[in-house]
C-alpha atoms as a PDB file:
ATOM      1  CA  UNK A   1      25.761 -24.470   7.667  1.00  0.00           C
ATOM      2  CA  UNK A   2      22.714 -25.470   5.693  1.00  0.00           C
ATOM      3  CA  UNK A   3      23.211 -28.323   3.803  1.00  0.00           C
ATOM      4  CA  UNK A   4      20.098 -29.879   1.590  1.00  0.00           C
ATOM      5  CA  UNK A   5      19.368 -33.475   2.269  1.00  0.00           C
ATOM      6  CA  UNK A   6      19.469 -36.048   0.882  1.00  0.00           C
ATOM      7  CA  UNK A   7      22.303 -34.108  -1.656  1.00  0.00           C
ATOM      8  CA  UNK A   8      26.149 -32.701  -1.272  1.00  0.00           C
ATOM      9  CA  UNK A   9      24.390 -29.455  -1.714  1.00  0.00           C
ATOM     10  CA  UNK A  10      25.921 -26.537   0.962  1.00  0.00           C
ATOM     11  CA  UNK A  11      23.634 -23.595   0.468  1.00  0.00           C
ATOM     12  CA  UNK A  12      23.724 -20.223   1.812  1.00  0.00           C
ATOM     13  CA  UNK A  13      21.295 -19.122   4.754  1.00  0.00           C
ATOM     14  CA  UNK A  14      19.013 -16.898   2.760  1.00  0.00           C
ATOM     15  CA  UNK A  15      17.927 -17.992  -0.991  1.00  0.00           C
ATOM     16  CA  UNK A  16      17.873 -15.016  -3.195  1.00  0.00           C
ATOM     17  CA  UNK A  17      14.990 -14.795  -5.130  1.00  0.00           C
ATOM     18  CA  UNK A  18      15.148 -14.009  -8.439  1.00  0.00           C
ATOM     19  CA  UNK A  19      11.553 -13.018  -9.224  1.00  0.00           C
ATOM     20  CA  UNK A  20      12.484  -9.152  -9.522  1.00  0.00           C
ATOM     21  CA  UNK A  21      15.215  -9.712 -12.146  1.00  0.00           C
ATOM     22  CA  UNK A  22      13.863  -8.094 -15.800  1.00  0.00           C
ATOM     23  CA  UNK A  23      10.287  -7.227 -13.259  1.00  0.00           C
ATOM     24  CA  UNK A  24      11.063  -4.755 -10.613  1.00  0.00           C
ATOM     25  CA  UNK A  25      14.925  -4.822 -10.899  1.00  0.00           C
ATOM     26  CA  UNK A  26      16.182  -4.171 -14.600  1.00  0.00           C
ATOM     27  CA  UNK A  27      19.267  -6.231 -16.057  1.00  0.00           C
ATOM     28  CA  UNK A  28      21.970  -3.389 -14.770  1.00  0.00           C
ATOM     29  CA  UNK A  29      20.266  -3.585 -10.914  1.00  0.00           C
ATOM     30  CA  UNK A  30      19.507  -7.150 -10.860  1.00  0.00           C
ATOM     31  CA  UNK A  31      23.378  -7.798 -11.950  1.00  0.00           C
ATOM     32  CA  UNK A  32      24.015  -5.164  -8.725  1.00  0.00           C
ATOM     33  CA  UNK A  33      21.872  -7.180  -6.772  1.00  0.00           C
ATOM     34  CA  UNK A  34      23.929 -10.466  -7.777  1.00  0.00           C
ATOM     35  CA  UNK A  35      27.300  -9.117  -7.069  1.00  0.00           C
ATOM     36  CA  UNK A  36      25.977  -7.728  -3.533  1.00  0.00           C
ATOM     37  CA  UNK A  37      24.543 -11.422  -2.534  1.00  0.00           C
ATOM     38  CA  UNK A  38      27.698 -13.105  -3.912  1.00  0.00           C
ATOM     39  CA  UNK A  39      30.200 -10.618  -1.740  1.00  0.00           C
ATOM     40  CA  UNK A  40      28.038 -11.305   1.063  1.00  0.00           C
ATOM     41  CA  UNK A  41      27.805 -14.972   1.298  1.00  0.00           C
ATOM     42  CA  UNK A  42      30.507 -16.941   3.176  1.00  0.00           C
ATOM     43  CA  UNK A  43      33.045 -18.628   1.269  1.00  0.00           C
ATOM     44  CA  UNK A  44      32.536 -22.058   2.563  1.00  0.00           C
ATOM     45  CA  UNK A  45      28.736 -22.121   1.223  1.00  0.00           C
ATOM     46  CA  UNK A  46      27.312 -21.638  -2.181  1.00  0.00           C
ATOM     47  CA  UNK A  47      25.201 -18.487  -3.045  1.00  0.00           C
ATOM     48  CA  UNK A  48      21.677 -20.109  -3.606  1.00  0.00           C
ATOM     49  CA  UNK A  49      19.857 -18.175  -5.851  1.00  0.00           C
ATOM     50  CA  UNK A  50      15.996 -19.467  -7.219  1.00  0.00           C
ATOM     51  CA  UNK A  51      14.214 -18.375 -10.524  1.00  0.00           C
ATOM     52  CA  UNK A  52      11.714 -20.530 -12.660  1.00  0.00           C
ATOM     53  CA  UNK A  53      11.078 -20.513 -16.337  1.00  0.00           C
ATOM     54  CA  UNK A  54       7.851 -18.437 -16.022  1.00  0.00           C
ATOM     55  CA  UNK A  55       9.710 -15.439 -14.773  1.00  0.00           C
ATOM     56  CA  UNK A  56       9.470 -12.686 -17.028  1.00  0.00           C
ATOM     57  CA  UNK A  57       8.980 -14.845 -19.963  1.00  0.00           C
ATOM     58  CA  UNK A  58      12.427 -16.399 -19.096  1.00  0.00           C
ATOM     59  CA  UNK A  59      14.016 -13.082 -18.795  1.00  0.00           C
ATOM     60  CA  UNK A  60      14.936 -13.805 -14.374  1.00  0.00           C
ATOM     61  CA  UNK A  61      16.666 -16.962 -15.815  1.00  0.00           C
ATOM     62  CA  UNK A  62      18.400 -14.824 -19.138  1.00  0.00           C
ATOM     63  CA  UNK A  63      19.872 -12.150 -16.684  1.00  0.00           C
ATOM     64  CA  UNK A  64      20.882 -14.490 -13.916  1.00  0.00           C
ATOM     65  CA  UNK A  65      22.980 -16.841 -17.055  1.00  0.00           C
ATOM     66  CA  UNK A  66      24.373 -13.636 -18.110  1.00  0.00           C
ATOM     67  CA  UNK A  67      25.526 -12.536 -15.244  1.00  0.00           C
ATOM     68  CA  UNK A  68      27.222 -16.038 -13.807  1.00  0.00           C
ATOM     69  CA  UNK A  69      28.813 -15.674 -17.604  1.00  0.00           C
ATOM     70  CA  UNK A  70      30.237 -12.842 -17.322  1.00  0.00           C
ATOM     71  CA  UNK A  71      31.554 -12.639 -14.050  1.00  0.00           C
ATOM     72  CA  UNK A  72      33.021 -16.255 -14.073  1.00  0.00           C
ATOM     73  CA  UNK A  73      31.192 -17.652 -11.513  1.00  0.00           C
ATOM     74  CA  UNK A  74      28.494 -20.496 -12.542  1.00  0.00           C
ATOM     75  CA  UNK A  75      31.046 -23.052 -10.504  1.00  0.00           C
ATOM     76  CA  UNK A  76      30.648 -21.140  -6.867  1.00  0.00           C
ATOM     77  CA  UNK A  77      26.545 -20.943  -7.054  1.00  0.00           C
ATOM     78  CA  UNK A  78      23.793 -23.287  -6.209  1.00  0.00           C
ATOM     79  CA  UNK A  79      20.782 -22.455  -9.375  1.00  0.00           C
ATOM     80  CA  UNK A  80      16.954 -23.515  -8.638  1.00  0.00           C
ATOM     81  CA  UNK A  81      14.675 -23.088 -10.799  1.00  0.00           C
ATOM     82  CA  UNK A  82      11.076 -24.819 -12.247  1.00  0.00           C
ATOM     83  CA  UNK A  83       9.214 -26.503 -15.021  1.00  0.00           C
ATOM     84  CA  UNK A  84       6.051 -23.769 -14.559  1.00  0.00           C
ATOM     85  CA  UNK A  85       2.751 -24.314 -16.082  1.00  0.00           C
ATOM     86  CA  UNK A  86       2.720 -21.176 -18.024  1.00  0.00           C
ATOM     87  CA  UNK A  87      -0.210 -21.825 -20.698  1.00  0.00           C
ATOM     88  CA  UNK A  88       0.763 -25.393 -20.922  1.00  0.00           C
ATOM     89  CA  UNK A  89      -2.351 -27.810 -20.947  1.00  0.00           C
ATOM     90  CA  UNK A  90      -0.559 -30.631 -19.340  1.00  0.00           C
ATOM     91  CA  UNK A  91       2.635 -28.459 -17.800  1.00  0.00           C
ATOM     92  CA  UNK A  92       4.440 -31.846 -16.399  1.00  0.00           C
ATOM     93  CA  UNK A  93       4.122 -34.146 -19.174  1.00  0.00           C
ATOM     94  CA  UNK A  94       7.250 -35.686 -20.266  1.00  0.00           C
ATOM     95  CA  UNK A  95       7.275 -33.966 -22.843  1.00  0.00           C
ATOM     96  CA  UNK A  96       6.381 -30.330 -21.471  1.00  0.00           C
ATOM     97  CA  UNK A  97       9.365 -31.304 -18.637  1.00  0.00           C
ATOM     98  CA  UNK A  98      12.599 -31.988 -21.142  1.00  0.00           C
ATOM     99  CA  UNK A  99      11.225 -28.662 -23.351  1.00  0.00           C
ATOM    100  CA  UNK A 100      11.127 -26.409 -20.275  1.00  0.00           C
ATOM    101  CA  UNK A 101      14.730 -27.927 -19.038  1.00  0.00           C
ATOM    102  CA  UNK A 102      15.830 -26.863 -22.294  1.00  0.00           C
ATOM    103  CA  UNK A 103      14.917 -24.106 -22.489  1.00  0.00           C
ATOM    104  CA  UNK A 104      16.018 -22.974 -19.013  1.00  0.00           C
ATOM    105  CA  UNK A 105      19.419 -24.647 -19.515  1.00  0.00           C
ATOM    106  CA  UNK A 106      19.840 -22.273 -22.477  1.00  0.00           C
ATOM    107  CA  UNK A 107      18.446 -19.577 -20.895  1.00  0.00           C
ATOM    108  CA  UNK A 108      20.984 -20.015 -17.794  1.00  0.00           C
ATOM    109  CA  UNK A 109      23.593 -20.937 -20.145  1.00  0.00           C
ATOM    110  CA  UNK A 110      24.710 -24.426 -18.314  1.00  0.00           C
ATOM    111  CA  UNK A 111      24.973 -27.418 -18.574  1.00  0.00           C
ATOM    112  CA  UNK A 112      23.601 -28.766 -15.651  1.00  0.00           C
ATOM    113  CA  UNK A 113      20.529 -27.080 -13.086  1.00  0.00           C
ATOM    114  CA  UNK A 114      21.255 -27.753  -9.056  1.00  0.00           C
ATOM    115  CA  UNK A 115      17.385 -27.950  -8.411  1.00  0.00           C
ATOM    116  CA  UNK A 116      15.429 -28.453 -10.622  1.00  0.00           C
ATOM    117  CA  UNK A 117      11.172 -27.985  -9.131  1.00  0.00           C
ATOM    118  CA  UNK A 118       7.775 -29.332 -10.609  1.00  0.00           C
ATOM    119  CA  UNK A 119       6.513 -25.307  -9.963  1.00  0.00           C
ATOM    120  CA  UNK A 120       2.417 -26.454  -9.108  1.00  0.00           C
ATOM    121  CA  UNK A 121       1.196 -29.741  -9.451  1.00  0.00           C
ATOM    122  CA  UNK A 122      -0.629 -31.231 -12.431  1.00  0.00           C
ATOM    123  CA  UNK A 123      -3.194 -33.524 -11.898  1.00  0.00           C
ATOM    124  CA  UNK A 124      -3.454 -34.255 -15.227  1.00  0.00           C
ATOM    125  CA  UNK A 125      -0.499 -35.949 -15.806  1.00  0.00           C
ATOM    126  CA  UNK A 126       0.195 -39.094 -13.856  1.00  0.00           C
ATOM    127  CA  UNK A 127       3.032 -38.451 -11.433  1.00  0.00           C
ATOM    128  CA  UNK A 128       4.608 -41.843 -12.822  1.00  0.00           C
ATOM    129  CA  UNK A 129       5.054 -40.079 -16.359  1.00  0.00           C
ATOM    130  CA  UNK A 130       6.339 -36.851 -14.354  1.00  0.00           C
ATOM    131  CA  UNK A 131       9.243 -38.491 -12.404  1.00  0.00           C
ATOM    132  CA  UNK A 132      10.084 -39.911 -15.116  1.00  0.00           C
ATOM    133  CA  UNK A 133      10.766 -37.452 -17.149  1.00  0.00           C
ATOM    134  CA  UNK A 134      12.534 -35.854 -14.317  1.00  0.00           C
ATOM    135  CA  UNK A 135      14.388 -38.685 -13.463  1.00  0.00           C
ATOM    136  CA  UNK A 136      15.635 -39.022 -17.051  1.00  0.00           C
ATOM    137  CA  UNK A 137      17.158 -35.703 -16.535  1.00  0.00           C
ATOM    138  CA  UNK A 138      19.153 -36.490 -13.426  1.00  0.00           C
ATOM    139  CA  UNK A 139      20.336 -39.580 -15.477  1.00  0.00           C
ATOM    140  CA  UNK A 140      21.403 -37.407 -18.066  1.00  0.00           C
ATOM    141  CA  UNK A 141      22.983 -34.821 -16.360  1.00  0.00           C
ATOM    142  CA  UNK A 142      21.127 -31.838 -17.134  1.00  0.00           C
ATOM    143  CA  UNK A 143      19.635 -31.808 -13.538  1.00  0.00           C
ATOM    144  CA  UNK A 144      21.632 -32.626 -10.103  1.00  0.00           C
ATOM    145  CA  UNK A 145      18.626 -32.937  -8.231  1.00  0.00           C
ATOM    146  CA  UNK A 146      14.484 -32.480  -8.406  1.00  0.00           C
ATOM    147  CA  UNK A 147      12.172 -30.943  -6.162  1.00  0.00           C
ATOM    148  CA  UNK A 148       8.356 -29.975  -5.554  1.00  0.00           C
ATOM    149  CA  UNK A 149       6.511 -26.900  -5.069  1.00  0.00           C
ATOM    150  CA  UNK A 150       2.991 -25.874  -4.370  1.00  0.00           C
ATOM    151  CA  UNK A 151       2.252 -29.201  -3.757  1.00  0.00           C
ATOM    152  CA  UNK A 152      -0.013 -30.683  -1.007  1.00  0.00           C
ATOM    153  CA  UNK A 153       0.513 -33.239   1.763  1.00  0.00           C
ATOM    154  CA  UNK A 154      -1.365 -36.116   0.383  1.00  0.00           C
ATOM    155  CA  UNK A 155       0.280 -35.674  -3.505  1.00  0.00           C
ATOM    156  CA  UNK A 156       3.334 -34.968  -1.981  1.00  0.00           C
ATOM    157  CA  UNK A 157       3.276 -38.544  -0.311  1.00  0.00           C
ATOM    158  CA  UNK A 158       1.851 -40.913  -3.834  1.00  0.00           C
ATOM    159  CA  UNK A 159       4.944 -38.947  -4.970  1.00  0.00           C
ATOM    160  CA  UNK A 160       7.383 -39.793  -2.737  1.00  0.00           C
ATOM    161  CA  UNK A 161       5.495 -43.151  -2.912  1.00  0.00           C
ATOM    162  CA  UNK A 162       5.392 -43.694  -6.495  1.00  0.00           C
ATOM    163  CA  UNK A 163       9.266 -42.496  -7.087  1.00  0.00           C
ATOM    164  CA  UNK A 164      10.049 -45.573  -4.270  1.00  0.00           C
ATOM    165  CA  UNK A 165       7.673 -48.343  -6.109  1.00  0.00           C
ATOM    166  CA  UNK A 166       9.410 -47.275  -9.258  1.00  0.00           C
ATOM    167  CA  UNK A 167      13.019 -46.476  -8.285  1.00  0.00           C
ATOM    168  CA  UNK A 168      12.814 -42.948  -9.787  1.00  0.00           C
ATOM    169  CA  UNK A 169      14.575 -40.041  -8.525  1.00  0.00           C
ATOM    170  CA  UNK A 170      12.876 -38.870  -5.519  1.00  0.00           C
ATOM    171  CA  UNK A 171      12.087 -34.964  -4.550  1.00  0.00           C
ATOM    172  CA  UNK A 172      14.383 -33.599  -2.450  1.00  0.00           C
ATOM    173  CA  UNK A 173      13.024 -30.489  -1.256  1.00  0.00           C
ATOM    174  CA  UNK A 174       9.408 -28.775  -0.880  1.00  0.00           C
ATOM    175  CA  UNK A 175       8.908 -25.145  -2.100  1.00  0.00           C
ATOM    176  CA  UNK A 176       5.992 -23.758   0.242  1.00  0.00           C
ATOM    177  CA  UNK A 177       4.124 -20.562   1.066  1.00  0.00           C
ATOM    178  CA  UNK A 178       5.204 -20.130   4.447  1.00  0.00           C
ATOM    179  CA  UNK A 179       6.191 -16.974   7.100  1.00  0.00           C
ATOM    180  CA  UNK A 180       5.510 -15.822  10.526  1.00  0.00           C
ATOM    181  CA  UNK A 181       1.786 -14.613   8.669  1.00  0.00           C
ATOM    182  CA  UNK A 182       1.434 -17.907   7.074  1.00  0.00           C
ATOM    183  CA  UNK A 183       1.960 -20.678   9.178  1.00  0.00           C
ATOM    184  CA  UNK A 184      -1.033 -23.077   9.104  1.00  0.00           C
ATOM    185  CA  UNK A 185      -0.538 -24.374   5.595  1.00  0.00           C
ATOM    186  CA  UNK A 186       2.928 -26.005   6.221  1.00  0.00           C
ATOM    187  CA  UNK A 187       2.729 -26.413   9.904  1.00  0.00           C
ATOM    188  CA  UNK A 188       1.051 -29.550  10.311  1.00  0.00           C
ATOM    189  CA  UNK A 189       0.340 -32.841   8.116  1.00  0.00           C
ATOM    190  CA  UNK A 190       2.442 -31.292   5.259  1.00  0.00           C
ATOM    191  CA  UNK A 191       5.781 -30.487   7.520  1.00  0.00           C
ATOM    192  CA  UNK A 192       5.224 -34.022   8.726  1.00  0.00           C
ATOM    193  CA  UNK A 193       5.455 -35.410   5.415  1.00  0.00           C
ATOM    194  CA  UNK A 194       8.414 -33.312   4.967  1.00  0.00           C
ATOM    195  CA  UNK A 195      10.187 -34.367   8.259  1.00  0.00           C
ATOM    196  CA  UNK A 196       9.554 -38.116   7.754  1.00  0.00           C
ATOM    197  CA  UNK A 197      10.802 -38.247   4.416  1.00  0.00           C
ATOM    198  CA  UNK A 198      14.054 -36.039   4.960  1.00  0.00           C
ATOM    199  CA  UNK A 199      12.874 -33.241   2.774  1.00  0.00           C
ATOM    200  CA  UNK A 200      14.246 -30.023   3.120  1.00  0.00           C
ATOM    201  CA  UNK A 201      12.211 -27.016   3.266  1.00  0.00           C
ATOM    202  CA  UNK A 202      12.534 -23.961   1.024  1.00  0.00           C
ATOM    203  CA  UNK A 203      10.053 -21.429   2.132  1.00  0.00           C
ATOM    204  CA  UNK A 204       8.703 -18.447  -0.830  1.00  0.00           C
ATOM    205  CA  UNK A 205       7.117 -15.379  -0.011  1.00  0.00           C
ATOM    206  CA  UNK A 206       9.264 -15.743   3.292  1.00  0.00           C
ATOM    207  CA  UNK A 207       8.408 -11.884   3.907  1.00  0.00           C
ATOM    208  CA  UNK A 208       4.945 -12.363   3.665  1.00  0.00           C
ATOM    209  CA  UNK A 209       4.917 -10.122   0.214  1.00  0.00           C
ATOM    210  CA  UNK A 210       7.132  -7.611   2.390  1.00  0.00           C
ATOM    211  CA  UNK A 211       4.480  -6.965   5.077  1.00  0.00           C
ATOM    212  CA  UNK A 212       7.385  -8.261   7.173  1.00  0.00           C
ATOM    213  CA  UNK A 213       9.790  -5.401   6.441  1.00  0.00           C
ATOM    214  CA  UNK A 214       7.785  -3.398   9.020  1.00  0.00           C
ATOM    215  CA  UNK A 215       6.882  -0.960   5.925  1.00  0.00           C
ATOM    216  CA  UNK A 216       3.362  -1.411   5.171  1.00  0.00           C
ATOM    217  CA  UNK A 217       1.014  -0.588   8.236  1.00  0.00           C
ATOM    218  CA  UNK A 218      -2.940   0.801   8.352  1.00  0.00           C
ATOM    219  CA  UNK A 219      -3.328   4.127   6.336  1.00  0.00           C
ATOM    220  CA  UNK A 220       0.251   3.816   4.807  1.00  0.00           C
ATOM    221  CA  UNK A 221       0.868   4.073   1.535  1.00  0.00           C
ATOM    222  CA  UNK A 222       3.611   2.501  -0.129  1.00  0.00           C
ATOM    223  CA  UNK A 223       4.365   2.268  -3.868  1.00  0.00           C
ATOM    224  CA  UNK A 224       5.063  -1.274  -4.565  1.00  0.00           C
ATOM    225  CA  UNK A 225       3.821  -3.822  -7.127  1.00  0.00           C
ATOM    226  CA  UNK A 226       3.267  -6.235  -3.970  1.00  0.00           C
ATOM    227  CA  UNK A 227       1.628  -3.751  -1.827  1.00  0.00           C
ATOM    228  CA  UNK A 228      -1.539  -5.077  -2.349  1.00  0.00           C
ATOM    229  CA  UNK A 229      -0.986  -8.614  -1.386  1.00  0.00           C
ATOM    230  CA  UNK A 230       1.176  -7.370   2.099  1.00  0.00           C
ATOM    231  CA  UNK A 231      -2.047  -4.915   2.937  1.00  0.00           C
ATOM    232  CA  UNK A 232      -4.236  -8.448   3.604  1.00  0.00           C
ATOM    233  CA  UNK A 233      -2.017  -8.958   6.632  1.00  0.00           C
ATOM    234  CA  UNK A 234      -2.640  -5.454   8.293  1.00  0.00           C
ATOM    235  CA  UNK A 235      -4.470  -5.605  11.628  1.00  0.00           C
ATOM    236  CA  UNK A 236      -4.370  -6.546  15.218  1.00  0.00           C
ATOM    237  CA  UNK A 237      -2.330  -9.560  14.724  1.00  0.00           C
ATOM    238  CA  UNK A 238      -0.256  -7.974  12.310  1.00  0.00           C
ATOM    239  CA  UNK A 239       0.588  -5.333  14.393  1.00  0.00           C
ATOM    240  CA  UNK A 240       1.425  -8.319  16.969  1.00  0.00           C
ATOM    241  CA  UNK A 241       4.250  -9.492  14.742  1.00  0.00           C
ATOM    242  CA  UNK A 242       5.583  -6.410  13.703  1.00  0.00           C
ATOM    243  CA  UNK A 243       5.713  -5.061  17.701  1.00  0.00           C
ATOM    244  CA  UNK A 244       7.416  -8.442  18.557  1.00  0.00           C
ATOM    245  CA  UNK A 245       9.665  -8.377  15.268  1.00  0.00           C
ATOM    246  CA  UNK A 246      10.984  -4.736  16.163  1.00  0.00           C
ATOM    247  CA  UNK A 247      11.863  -5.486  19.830  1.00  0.00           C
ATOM    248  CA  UNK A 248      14.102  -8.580  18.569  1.00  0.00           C
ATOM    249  CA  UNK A 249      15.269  -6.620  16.068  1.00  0.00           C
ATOM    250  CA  UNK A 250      16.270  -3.502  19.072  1.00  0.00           C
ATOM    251  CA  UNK A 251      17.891  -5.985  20.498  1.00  0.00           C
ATOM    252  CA  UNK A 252      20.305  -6.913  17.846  1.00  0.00           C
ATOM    253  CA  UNK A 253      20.690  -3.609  16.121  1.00  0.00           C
ATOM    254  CA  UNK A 254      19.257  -5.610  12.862  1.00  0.00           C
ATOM    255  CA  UNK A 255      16.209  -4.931  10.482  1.00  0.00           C
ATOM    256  CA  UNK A 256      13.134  -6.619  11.259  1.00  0.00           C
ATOM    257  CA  UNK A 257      12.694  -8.440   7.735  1.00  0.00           C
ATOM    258  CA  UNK A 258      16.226  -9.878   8.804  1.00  0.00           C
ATOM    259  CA  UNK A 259      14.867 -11.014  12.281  1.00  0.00           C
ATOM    260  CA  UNK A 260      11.979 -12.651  10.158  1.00  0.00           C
ATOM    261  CA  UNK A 261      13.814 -14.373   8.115  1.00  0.00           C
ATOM    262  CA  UNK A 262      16.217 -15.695  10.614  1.00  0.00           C
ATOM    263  CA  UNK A 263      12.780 -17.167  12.894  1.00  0.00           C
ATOM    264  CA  UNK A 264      12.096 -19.081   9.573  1.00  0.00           C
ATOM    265  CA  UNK A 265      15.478 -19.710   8.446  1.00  0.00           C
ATOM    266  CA  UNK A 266      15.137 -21.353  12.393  1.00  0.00           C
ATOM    267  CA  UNK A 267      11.757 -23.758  11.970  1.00  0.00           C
ATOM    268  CA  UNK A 268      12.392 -27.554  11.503  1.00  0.00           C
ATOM    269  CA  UNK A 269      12.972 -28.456   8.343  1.00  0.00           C
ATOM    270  CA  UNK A 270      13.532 -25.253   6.647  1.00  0.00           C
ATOM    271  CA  UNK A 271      16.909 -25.078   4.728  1.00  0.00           C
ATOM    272  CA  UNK A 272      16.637 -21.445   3.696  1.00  0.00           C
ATOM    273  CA  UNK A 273      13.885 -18.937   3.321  1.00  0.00           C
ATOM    274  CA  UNK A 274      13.968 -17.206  -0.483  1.00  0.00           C
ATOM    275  CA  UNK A 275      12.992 -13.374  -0.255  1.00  0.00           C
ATOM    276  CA  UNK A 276      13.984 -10.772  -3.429  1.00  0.00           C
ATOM    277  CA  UNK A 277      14.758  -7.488  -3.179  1.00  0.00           C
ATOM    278  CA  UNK A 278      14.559  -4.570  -5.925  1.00  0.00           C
ATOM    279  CA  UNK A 279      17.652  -3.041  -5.012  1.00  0.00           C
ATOM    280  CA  UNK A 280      20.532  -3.142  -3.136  1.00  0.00           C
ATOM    281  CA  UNK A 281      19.385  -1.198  -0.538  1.00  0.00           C
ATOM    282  CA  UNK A 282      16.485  -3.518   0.340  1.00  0.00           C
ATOM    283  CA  UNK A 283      18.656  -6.505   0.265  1.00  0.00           C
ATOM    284  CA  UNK A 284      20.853  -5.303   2.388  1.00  0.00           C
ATOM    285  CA  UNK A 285      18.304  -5.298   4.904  1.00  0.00           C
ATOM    286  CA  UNK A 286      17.779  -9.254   4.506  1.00  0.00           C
ATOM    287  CA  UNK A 287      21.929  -9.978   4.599  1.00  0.00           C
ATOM    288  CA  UNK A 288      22.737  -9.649   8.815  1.00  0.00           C
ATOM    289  CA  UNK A 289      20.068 -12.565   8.625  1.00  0.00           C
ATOM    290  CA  UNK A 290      23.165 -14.569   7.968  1.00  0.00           C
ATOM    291  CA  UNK A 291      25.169 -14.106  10.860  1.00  0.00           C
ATOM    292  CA  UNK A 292      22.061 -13.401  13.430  1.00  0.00           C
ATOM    293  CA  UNK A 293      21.344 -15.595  16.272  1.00  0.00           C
ATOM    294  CA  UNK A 294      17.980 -15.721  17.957  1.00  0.00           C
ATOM    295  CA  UNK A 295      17.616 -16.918  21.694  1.00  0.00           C
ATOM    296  CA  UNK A 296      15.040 -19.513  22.516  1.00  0.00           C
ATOM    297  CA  UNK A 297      13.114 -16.339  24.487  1.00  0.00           C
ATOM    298  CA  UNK A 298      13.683 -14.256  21.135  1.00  0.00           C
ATOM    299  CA  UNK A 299      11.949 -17.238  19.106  1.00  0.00           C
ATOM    300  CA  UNK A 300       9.129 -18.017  21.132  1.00  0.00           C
ATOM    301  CA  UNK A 301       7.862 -14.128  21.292  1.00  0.00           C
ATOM    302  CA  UNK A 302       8.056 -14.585  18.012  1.00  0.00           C
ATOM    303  CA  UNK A 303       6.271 -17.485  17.645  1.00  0.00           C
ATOM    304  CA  UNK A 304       3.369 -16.609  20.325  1.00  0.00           C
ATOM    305  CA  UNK A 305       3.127 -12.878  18.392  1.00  0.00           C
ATOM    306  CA  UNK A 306       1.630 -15.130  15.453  1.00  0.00           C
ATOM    307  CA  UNK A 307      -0.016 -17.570  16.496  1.00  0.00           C
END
């Protein structure tokens, strides 16, 4: 069962993300979408769900605090979400930091945030005032652990370095771009600074903006707000992935965006891959990632399909 190190933190397999809630999903569907991932996650690990201040204005982390209000639940989940620059001049200031915890602890309607992520860096803030300011947070309760995203190899390190020199709370986890399209980026010096600091790895965009649903091929058209951004990966070695990704998926009578996510869920150091969908019928696509297996043959077409 994925656990996040370095923390007593027992998460489900897939991270639901809640980007789409008040965007793409409205308040009654994104509560649908909620109560499907919750039925569907095993009782012996916490539904993980991630959302981040700038989220529709706060409105992903106001519909996710409703709903863990009303249905009584706020004790079973695991809640990420980020300090984001917004139009901040210096987003991760100490300052900027305990405002935007406030205001997502409100938002959420908690009292204390699981994971709590510097959303992009900010170089003009020195990382000593940023940790902190996060660190005074963990002290105070309002925030069980901190995390990083969007951050590169090299700041990633002074971070890790500068949270040792000054015993601050250290980041836990790294929030990367990352999928079977996207693999250069985080495969290499960065997952090394990952792996030799005992970071887990929570991969975004884990569908690759849903080219990896097997949906958006050459002279399709589909009407999505993220078609755009999945249309960059359509060609020869897109087609690659998708071939490879449906034979798996044959195989085990799954969907192909659940073989996907299961490959990544699958790659050292990843804890859980976050993908969103806009209604229940999508997610249920992403679930049987959960209980799917891949064999070593299974994960190296994969793998060789993308390179």
């Amino acid at each position: 069962m994925p656990r996040l190190p370095g923390t007593d933190l027992t998460v489900s397999d897939l991270c639901l993300g809640g980007n789409v809630f008040g965007w793409t999903a409205d308040e009654p569907t994104s509560f649908a979408l909620l109560d499907r991932f919750l039925d569907a996650t095993p009782g012996t690990l916490a539904p993980f769900v991630d959302t981040a201040e700038m989220y529709g204005n706060g409105a992903s982390e106001q519909i996710l605090g409703r709903w863990m209000a009303e249905r009584g639940v706020r004790d079973r989940m695991v809640v990420a979400t980020k300090a984001s620059p917004g139009q901040k001049e210096h987003p991760l200031s100490a300052g900027e930091i305990e405002a935007a915890a406030e205001r997502s602890l409100r938002n959420l309607q908690v009292d204390t945030i699981d994971l709590y992520y510097a959303h992009y860096d900010d170089e003009t803030t020195p990382l000593e005032e940023s940790l902190t300011a996060f660190d005074a947070l963990v002290q105070a309760g309002k925030v069980r652990h901190v995390a990083a995203s969007n951050y590169s190899a090299e700041r990633l390190t002074e971070a890790l370095e500068t949270s040792e020199r000054q015993g601050l709370t250290r980041y836990v986890a790294l929030q990367p771009h990352y999928n079977l399209m996207e693999r250069p980026g985080y495969e290499g010096e960065l997952r090394d600074v990952v792996a030799e600091n005992g970071l887990g790895t929570l991969p975004y965009f884990a569908l690759a903006k849903g080219f990896l649903t097997g949906k958006y091929r050459a002279g399709e058209q589909i009407d999505s707000p993220r078609a755009k951004g999945a249309s960059a990966y359509v060609g020869e070695r897109g087609d690659r992935v998708l071939i490879a990704l449906a034979d798996v998926a044959a195989e085990h009578g799954v969907t192909v965006a659940a073989v996907a996510l299961r490959w990544l869920a699958d790659q050292p150091t990843v804890v859980a891959p976050i993908a969103s969908g806009r209604s229940v019928e999508q997610l249920a696509d992403l679930l049987p990632m959960q209980d799917l297996r891949l064999t070593d043959d299974q994960s190296r077409h994969l793998t060789d399909a993308s390179a």
